[in-house]
N, C-alpha and C. Protein backbone atom coordinates (compact mmCIF):
# COMPACT_ATOMS: atom_id res chain seq x y z
N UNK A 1 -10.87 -5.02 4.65
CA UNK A 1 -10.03 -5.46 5.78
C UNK A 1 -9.04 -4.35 6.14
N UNK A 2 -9.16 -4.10 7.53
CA UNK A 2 -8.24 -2.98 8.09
C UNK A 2 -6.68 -3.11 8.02
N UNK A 3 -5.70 -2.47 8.40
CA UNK A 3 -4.08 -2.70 8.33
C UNK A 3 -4.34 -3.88 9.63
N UNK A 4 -4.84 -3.64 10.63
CA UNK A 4 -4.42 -4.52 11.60
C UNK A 4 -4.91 -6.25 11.18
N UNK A 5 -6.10 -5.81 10.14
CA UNK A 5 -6.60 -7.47 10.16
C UNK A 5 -6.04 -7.56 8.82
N UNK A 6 -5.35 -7.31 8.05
CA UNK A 6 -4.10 -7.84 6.76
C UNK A 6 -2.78 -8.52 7.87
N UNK A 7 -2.80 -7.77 8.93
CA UNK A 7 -1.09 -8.23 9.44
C UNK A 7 -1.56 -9.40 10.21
N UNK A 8 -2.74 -9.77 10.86
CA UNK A 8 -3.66 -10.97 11.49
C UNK A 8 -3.46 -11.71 10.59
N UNK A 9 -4.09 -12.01 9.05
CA UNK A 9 -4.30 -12.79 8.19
C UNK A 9 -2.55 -13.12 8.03
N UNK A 10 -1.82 -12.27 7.61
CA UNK A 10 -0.26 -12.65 7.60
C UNK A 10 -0.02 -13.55 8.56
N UNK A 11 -0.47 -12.98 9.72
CA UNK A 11 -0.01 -13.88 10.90
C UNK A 11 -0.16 -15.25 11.04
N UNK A 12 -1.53 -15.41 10.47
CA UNK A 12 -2.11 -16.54 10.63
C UNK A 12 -1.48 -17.77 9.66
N UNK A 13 -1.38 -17.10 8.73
CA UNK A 13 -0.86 -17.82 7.40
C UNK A 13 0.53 -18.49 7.78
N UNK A 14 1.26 -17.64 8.04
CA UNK A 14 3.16 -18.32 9.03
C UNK A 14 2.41 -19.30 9.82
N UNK A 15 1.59 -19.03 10.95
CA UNK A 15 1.14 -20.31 11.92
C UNK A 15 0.72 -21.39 11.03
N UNK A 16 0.16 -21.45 10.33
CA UNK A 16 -0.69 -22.21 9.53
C UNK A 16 0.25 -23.10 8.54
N UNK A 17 1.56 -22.43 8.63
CA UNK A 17 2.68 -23.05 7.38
C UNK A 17 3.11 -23.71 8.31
N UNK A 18 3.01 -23.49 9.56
CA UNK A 18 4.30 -24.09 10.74
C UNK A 18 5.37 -23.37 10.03
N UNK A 19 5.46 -21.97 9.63
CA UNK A 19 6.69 -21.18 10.11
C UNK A 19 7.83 -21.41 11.18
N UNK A 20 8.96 -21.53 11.86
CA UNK A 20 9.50 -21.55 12.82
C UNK A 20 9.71 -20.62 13.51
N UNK A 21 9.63 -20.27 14.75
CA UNK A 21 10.12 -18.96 15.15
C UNK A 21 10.88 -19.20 15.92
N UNK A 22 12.11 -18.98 15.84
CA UNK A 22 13.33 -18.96 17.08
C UNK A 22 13.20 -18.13 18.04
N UNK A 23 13.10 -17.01 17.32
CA UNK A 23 13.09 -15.67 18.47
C UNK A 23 11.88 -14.99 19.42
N UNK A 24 10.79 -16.24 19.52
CA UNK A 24 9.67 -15.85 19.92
C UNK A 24 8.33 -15.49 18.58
N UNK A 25 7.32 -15.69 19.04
CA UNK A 25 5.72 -15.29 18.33
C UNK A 25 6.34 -14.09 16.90
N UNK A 26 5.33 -14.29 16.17
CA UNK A 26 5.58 -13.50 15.04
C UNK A 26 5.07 -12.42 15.70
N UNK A 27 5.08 -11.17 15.46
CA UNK A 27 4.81 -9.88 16.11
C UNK A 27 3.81 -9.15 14.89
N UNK A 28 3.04 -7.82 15.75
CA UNK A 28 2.20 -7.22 14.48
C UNK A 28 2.39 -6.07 15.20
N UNK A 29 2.18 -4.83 14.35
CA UNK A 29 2.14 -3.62 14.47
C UNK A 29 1.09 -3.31 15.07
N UNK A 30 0.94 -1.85 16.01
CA UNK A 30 -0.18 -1.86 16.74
C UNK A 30 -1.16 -1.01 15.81
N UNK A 31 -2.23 -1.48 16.14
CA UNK A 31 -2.90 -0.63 15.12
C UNK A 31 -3.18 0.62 14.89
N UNK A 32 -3.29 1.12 13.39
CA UNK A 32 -2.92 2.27 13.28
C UNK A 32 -4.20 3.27 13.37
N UNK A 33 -3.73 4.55 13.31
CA UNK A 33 -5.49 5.25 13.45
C UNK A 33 -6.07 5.43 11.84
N UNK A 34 -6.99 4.70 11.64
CA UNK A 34 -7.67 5.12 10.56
C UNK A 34 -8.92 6.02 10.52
N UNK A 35 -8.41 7.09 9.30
CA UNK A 35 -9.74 8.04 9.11
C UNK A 35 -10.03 8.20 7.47
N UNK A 36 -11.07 8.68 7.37
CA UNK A 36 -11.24 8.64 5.61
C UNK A 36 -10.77 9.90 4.96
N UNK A 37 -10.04 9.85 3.98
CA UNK A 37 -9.55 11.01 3.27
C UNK A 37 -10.32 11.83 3.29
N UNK A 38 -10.02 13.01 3.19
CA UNK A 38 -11.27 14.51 2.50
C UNK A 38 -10.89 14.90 1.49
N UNK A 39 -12.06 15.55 0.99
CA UNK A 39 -12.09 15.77 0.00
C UNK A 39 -11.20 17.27 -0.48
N UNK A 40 -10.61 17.57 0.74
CA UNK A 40 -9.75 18.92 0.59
C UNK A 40 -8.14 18.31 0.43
N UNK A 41 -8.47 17.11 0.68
CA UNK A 41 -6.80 16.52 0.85
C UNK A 41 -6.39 16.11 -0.88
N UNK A 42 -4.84 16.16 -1.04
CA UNK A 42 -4.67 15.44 -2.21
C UNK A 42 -5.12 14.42 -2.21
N UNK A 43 -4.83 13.92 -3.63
CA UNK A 43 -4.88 12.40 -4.17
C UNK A 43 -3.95 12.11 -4.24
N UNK A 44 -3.79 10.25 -4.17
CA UNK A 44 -2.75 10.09 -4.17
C UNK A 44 -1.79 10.37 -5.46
N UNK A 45 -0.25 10.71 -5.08
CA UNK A 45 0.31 10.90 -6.72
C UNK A 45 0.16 9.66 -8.06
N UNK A 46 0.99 10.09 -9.12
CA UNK A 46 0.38 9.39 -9.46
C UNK A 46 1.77 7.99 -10.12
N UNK A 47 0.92 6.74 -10.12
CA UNK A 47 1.96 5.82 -9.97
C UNK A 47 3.38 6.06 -10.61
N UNK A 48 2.91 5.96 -12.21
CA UNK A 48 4.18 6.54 -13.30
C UNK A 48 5.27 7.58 -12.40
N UNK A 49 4.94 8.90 -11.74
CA UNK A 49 5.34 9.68 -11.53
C UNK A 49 6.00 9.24 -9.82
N UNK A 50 5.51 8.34 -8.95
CA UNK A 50 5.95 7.94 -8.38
C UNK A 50 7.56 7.42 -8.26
N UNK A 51 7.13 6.32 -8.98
CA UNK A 51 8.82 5.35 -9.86
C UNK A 51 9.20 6.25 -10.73
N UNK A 52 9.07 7.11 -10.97
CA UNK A 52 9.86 8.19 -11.64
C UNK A 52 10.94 8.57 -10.97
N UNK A 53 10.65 9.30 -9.67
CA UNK A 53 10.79 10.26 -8.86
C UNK A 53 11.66 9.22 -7.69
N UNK A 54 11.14 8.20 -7.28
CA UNK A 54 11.77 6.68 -6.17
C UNK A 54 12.86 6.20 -6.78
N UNK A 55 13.21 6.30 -8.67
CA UNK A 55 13.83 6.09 -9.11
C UNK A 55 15.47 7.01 -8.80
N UNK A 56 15.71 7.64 -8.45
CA UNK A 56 16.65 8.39 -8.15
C UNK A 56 17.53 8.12 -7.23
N UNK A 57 16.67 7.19 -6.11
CA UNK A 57 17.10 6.69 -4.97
C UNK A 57 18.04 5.59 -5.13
N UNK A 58 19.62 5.55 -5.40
CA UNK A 58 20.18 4.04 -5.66
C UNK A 58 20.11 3.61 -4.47
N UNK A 59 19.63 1.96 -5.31
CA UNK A 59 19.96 0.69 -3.88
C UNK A 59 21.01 -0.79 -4.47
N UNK A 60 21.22 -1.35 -3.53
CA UNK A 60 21.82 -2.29 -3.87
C UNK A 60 20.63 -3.24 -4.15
N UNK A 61 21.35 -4.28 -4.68
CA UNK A 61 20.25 -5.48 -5.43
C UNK A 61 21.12 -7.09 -4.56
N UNK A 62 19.54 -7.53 -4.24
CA UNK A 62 19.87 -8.80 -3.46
C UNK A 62 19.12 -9.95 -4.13
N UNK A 63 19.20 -11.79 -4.20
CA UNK A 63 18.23 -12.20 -4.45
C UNK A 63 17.75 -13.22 -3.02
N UNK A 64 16.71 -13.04 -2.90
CA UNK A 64 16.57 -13.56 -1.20
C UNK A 64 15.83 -14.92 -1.51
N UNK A 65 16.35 -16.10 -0.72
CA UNK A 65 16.07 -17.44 -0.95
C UNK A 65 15.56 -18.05 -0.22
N UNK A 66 15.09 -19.25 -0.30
CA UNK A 66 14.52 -19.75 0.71
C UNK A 66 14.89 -21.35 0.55
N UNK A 67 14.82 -22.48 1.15
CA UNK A 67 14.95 -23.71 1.14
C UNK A 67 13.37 -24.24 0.86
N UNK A 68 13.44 -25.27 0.34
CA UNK A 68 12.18 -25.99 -0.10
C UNK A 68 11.27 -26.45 0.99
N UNK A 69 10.70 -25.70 1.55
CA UNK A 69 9.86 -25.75 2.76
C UNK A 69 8.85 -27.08 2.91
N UNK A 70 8.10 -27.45 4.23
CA UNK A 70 7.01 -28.42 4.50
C UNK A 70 5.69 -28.02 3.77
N UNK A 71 5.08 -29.14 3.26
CA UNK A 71 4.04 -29.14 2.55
C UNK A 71 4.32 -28.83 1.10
N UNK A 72 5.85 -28.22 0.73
CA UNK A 72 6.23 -28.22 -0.62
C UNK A 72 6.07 -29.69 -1.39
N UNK A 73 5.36 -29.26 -3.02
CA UNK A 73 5.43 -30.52 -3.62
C UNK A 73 7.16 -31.25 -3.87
N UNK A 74 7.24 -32.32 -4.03
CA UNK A 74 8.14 -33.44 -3.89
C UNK A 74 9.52 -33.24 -4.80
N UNK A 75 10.34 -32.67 -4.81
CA UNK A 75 11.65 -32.05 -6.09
C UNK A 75 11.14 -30.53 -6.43
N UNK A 76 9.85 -30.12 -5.30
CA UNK A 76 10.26 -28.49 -5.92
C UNK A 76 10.86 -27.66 -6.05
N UNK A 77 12.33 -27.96 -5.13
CA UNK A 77 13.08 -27.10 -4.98
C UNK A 77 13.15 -25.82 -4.37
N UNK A 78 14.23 -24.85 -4.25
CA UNK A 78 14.01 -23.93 -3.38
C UNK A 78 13.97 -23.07 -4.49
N UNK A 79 13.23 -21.69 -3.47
CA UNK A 79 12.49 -20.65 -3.56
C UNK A 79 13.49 -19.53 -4.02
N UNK A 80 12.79 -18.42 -4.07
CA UNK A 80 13.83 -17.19 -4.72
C UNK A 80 13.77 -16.06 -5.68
N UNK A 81 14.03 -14.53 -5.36
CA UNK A 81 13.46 -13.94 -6.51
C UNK A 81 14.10 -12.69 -5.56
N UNK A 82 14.33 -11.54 -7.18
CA UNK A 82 15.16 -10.51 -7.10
C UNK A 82 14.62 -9.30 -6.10
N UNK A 83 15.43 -8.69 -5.41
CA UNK A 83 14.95 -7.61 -4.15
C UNK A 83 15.30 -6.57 -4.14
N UNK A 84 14.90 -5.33 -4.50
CA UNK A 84 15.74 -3.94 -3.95
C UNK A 84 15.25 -3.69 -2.72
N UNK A 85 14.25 -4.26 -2.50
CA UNK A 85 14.14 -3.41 -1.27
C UNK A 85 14.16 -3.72 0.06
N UNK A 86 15.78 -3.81 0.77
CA UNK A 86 16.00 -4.49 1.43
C UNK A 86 16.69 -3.76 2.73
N UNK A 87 16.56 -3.92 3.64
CA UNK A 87 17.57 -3.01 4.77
C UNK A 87 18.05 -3.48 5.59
N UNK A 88 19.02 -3.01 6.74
CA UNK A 88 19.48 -3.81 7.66
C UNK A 88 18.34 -3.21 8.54
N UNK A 89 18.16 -3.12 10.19
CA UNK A 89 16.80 -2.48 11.01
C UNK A 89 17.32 -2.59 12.35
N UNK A 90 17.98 -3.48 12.41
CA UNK A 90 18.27 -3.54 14.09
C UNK A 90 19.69 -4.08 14.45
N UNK A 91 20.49 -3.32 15.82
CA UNK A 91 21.68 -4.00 16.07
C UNK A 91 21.14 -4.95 16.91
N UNK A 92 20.64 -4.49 17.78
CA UNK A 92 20.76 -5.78 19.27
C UNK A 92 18.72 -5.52 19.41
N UNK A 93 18.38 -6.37 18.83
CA UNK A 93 18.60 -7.95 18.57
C UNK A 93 19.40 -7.68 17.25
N UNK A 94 19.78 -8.46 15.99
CA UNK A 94 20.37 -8.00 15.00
C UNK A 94 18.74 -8.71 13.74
N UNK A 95 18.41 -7.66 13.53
CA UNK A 95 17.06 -7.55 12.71
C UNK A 95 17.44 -6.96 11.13
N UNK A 96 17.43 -7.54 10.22
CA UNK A 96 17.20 -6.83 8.78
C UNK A 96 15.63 -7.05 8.17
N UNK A 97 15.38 -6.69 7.41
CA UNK A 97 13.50 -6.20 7.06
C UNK A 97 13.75 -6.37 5.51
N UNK A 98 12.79 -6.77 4.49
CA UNK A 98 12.43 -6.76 3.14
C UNK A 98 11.09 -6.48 2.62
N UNK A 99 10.81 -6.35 1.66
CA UNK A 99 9.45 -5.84 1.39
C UNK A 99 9.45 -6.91 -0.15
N UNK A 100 8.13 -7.48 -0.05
CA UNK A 100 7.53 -8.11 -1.64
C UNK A 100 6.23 -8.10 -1.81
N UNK A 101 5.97 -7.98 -2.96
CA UNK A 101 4.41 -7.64 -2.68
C UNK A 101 3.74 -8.78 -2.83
N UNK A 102 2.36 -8.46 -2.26
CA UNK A 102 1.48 -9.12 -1.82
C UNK A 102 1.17 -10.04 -2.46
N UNK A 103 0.78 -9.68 -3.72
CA UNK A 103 0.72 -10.78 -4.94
C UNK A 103 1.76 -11.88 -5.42
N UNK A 104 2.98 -11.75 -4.52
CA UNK A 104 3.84 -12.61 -5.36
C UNK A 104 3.74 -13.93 -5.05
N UNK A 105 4.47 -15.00 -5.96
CA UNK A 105 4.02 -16.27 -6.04
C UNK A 105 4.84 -17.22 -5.46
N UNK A 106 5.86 -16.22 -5.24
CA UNK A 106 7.67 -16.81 -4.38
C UNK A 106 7.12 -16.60 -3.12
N UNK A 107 6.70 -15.69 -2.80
CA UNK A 107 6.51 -14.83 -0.73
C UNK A 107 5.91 -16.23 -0.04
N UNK A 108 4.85 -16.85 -0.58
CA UNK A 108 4.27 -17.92 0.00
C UNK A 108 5.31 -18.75 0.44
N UNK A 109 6.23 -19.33 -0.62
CA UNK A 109 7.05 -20.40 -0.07
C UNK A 109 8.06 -20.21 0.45
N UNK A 110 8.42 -19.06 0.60
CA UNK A 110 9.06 -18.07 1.55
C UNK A 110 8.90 -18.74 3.40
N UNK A 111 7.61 -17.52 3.23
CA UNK A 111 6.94 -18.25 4.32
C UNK A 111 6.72 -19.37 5.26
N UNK A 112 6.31 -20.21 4.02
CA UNK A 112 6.18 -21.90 4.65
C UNK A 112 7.44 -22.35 5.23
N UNK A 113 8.63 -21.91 4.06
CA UNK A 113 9.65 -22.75 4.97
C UNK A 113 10.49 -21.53 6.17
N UNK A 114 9.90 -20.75 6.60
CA UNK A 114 10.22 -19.77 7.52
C UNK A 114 11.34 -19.27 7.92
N UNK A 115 12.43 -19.31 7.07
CA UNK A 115 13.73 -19.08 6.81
C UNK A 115 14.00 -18.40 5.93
N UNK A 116 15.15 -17.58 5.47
CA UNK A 116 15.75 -16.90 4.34
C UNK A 116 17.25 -16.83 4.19
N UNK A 117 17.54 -17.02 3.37
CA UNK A 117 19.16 -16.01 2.97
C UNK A 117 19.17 -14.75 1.86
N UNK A 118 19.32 -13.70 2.68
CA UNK A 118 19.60 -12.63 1.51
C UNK A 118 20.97 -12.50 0.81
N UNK A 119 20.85 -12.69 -0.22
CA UNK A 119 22.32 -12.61 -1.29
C UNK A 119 22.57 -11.15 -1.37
N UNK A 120 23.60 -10.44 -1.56
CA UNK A 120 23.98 -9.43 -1.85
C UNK A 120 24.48 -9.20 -2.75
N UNK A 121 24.12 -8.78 -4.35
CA UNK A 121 25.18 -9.51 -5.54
C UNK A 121 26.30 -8.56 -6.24
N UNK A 122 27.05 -8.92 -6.28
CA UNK A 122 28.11 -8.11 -7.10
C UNK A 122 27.81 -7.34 -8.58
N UNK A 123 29.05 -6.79 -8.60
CA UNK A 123 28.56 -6.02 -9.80
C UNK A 123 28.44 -6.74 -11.03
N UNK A 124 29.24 -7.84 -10.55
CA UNK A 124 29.14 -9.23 -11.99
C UNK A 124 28.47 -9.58 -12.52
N UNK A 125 26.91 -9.50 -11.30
CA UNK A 125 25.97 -10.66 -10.93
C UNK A 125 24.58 -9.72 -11.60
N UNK A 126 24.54 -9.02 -12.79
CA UNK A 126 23.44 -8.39 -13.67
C UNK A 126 22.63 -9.28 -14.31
N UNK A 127 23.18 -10.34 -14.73
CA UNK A 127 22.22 -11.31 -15.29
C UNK A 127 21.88 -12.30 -14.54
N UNK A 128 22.47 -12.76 -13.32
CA UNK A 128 21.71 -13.14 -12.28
C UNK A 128 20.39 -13.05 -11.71
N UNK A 129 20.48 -11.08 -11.63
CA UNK A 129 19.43 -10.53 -11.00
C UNK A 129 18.25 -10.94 -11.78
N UNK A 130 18.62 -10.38 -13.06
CA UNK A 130 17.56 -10.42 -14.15
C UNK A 130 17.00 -12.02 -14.51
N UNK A 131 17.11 -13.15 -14.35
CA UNK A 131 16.76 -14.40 -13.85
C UNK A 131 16.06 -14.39 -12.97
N UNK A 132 16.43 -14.04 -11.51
CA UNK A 132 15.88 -14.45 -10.84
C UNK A 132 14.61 -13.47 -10.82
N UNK A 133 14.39 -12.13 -11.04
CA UNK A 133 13.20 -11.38 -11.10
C UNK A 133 11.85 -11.65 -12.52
N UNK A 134 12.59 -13.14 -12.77
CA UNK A 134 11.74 -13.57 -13.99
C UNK A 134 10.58 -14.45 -13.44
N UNK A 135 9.42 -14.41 -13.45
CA UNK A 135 8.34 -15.51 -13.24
C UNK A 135 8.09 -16.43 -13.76
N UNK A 136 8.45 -17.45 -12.70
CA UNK A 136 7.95 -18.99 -13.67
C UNK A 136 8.62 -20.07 -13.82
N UNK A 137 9.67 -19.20 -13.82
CA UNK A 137 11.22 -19.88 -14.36
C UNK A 137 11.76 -20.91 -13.85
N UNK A 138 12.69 -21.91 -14.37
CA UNK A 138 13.37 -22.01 -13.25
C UNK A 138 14.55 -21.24 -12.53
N UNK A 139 14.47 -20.81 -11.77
CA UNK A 139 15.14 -19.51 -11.17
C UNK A 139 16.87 -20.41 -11.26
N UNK A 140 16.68 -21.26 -10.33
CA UNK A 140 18.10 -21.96 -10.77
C UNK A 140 18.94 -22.79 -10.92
N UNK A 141 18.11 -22.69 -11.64
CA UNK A 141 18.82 -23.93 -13.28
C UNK A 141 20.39 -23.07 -13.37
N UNK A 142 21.24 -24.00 -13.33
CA UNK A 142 22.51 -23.27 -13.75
C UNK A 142 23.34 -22.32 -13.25
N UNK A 143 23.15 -22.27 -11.57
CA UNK A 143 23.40 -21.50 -10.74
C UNK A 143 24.27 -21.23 -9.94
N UNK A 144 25.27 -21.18 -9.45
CA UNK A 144 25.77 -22.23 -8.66
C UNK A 144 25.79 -21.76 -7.00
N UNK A 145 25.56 -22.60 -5.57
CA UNK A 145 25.45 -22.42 -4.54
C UNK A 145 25.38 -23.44 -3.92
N UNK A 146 25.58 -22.95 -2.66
CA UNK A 146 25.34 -24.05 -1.34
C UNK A 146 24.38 -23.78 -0.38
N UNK A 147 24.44 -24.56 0.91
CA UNK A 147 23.66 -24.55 1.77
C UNK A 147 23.89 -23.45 2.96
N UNK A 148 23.32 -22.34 3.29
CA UNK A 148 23.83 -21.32 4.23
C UNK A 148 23.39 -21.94 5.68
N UNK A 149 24.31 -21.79 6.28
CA UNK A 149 24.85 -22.64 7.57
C UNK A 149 23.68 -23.09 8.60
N UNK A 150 22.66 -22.05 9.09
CA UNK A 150 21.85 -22.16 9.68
C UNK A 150 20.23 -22.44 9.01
N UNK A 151 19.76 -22.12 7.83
CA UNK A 151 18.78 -22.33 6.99
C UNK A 151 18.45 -23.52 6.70
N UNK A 152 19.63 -23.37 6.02
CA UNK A 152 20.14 -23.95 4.77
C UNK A 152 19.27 -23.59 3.52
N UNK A 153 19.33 -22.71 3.32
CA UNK A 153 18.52 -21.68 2.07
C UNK A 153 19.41 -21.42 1.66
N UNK A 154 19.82 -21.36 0.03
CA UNK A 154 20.77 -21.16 -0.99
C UNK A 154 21.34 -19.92 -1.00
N UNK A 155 23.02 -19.74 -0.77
CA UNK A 155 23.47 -19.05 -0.70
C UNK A 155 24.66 -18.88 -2.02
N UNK A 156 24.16 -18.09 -2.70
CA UNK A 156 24.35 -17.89 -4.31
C UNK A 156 25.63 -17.50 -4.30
N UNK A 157 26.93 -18.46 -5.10
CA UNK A 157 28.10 -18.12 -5.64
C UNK A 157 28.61 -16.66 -5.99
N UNK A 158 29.58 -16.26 -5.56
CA UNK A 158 30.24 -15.03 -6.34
C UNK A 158 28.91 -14.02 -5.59
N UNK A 159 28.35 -14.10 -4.57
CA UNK A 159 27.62 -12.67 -4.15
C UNK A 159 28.73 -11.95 -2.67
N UNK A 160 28.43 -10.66 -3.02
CA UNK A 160 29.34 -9.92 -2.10
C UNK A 160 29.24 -10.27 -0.83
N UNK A 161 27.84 -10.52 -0.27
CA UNK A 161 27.95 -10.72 1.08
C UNK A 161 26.10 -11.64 1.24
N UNK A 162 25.84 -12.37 2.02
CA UNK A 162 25.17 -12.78 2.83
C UNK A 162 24.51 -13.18 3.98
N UNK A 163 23.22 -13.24 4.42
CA UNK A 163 22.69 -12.78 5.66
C UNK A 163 21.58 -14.12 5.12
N UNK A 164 21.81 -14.56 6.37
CA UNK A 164 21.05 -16.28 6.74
C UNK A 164 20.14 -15.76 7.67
N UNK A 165 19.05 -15.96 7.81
CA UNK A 165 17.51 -14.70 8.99
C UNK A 165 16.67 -16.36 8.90
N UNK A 166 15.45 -16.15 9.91
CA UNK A 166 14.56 -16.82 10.52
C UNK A 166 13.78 -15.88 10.65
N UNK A 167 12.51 -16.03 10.00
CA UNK A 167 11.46 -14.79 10.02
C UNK A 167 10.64 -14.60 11.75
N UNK A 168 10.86 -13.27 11.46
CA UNK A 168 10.99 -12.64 12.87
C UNK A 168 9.44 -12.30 13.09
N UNK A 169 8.71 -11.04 11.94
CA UNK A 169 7.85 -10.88 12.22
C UNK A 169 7.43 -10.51 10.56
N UNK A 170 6.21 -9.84 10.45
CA UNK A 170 5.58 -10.07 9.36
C UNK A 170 4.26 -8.85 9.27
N UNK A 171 4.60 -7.71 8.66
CA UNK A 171 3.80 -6.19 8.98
C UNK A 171 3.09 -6.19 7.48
N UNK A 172 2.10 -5.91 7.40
CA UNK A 172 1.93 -4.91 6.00
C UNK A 172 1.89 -3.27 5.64
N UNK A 173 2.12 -3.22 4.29
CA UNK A 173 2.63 -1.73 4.01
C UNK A 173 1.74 -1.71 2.66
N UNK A 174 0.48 -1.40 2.90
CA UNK A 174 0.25 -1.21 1.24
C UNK A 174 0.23 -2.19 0.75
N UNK A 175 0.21 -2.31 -0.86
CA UNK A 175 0.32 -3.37 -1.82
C UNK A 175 1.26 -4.46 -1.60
N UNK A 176 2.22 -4.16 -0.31
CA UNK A 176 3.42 -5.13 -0.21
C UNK A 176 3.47 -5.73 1.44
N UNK A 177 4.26 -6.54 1.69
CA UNK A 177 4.67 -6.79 3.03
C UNK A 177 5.48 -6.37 3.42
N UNK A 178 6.31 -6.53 4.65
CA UNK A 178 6.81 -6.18 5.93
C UNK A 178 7.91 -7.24 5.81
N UNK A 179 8.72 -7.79 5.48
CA UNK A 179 9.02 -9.03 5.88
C UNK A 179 10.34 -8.44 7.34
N UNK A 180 10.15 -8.95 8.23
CA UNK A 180 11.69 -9.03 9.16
C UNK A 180 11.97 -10.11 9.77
N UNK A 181 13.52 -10.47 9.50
CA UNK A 181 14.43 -11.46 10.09
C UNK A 181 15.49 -11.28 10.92
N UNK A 182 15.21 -12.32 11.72
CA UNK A 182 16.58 -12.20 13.03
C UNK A 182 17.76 -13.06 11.94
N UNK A 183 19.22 -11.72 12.22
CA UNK A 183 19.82 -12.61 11.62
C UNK A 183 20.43 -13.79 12.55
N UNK A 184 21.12 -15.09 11.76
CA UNK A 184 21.29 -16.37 12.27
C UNK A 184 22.94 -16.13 12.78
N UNK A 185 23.51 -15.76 10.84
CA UNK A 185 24.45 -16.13 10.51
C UNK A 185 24.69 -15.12 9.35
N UNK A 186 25.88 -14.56 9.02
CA UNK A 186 26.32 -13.65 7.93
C UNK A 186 27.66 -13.72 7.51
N UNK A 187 27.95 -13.35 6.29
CA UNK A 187 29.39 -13.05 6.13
C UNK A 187 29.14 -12.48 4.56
N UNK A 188 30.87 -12.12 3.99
CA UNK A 188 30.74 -11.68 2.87
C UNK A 188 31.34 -12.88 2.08
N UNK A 189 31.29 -12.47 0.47
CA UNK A 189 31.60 -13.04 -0.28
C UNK A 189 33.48 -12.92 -0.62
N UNK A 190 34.12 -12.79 -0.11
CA UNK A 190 35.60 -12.95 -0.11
C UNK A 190 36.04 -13.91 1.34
N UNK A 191 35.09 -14.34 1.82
CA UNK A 191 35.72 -14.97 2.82
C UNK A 191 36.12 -14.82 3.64
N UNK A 192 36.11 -13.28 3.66
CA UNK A 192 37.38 -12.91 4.82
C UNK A 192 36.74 -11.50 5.78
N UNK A 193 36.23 -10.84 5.12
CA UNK A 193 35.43 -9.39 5.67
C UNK A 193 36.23 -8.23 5.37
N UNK A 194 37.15 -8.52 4.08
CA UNK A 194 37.40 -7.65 3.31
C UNK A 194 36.95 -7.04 2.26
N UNK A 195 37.24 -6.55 1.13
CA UNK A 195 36.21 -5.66 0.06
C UNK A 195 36.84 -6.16 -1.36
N UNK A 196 36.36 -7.54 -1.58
CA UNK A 196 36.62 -8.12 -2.59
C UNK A 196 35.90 -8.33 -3.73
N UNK A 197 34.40 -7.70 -3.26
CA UNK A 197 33.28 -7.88 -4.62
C UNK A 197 32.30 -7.01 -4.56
N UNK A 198 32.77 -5.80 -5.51
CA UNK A 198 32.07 -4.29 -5.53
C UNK A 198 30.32 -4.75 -5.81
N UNK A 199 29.43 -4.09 -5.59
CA UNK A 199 28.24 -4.33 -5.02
C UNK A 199 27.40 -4.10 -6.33
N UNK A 200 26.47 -4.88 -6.93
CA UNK A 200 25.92 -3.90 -7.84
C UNK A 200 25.01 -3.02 -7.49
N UNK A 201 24.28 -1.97 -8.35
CA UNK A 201 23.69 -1.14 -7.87
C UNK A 201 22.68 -1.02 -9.13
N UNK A 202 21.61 -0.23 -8.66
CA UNK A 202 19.94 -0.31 -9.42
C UNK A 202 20.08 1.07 -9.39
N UNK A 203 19.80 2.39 -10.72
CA UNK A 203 19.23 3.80 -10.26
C UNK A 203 18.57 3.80 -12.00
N UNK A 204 17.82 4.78 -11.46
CA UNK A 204 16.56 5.09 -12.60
C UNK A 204 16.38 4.22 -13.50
N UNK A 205 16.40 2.80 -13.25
CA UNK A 205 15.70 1.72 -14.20
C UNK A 205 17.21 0.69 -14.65
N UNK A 206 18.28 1.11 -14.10
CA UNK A 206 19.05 0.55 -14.89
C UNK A 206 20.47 0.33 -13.57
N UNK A 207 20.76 -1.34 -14.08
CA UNK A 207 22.06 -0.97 -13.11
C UNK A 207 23.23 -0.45 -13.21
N UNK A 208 23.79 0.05 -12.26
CA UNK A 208 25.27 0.78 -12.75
C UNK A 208 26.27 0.42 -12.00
């Protein structure tokens, strides 16, 4: 299956959840030109040495949530799991983007209920992260949060700042997705839009 018919099948899958879209149709990338490697070209590097090397790059750490979507079984509760890789993308419209890979077991119910809140977590919030990037779990058991204003997807206690989105559109990249959201609704974690809860941060395997 080509890039354009992975971002089709994506597509289809949001329709198929009854995703919501506020901001209009889920969107897809136009398709790209594909040709077959040669044999004069590199290979690709190699993974180890990849995250070696990507490792250098600090990011902040988010855990992005979701509300217990339609067709969810009955007390499943909401969704959720740890993110570096997250950006803001657009002022006007106001667009932020995430990436999870393909395989994950959270992205689905993501999806279905077609909403998100990205948490932004403090430097406090290390064993947070490490919870929620656990499989299986219950992510949160023992957590504490509320309902983010427009979602209502869990917006996690004591995080620096948060961003309430409605999935916008839905690209693939490789082993992972595309995710982008119009934001709804945002603010930080002091209440005020001052600088009350230093950010944590992820570099070469470890946070600092």
């Amino acid at each position: 299956m080509g890039h354009a018919g992975m971002a089709a099948a994506a597509v289809r899958y949001l329709r198929s959840a009854g995703a919501p879209t506020v901001a209009g149709p889920v969107e897809m990338l136009p398709r790209p030109e594909l040709r077959a490697v040669g044999e004069d070209e590199r290979a690709p590097v190699d993974p180890g040495e990849f995250r070696r090397v990507l490792g250098n790059f600090a990011t902040g750490v988010t855990v992005v949530t979701a509300p217990e979507g339609p067709g969810e079984a009955v007390g499943a509760g909401p969704a959720g799991f740890a993110c570096q890789s997250f950006s803001s993308l657009s002022l006007d419209p106001p667009l932020v983007c995430f990436m999870v890979g393909r395989t994950s077991a959270t992205w689905p119910r993501i999806a279905r209920a077609g909403v998100f809140c990205v948490n932004v977590l403090g430097a406090h919030q290390g064993d947070l992260c490490r919870g929620f990037a656990v499989s299986g779990a219950d992510k949160f058991a023992g957590v504490g949060y509320d309902a983010a204003p427009v979602s209502g997807s869990p917006r996690l206690a004591g995080a620096a700042a948060w961003i309430d989105c409605t999935i916008h559109a839905v690209h693939t990249g490789g082993d992972h997705l595309i995710v982008v959201g119009r934001v709804d609704a945002l603010g930080t974690g002091d209440g005020g839009g001052g600088e009350g809860v230093a950010p944590l941060l992820f570099h070469r395997g470890r946070f600092v």
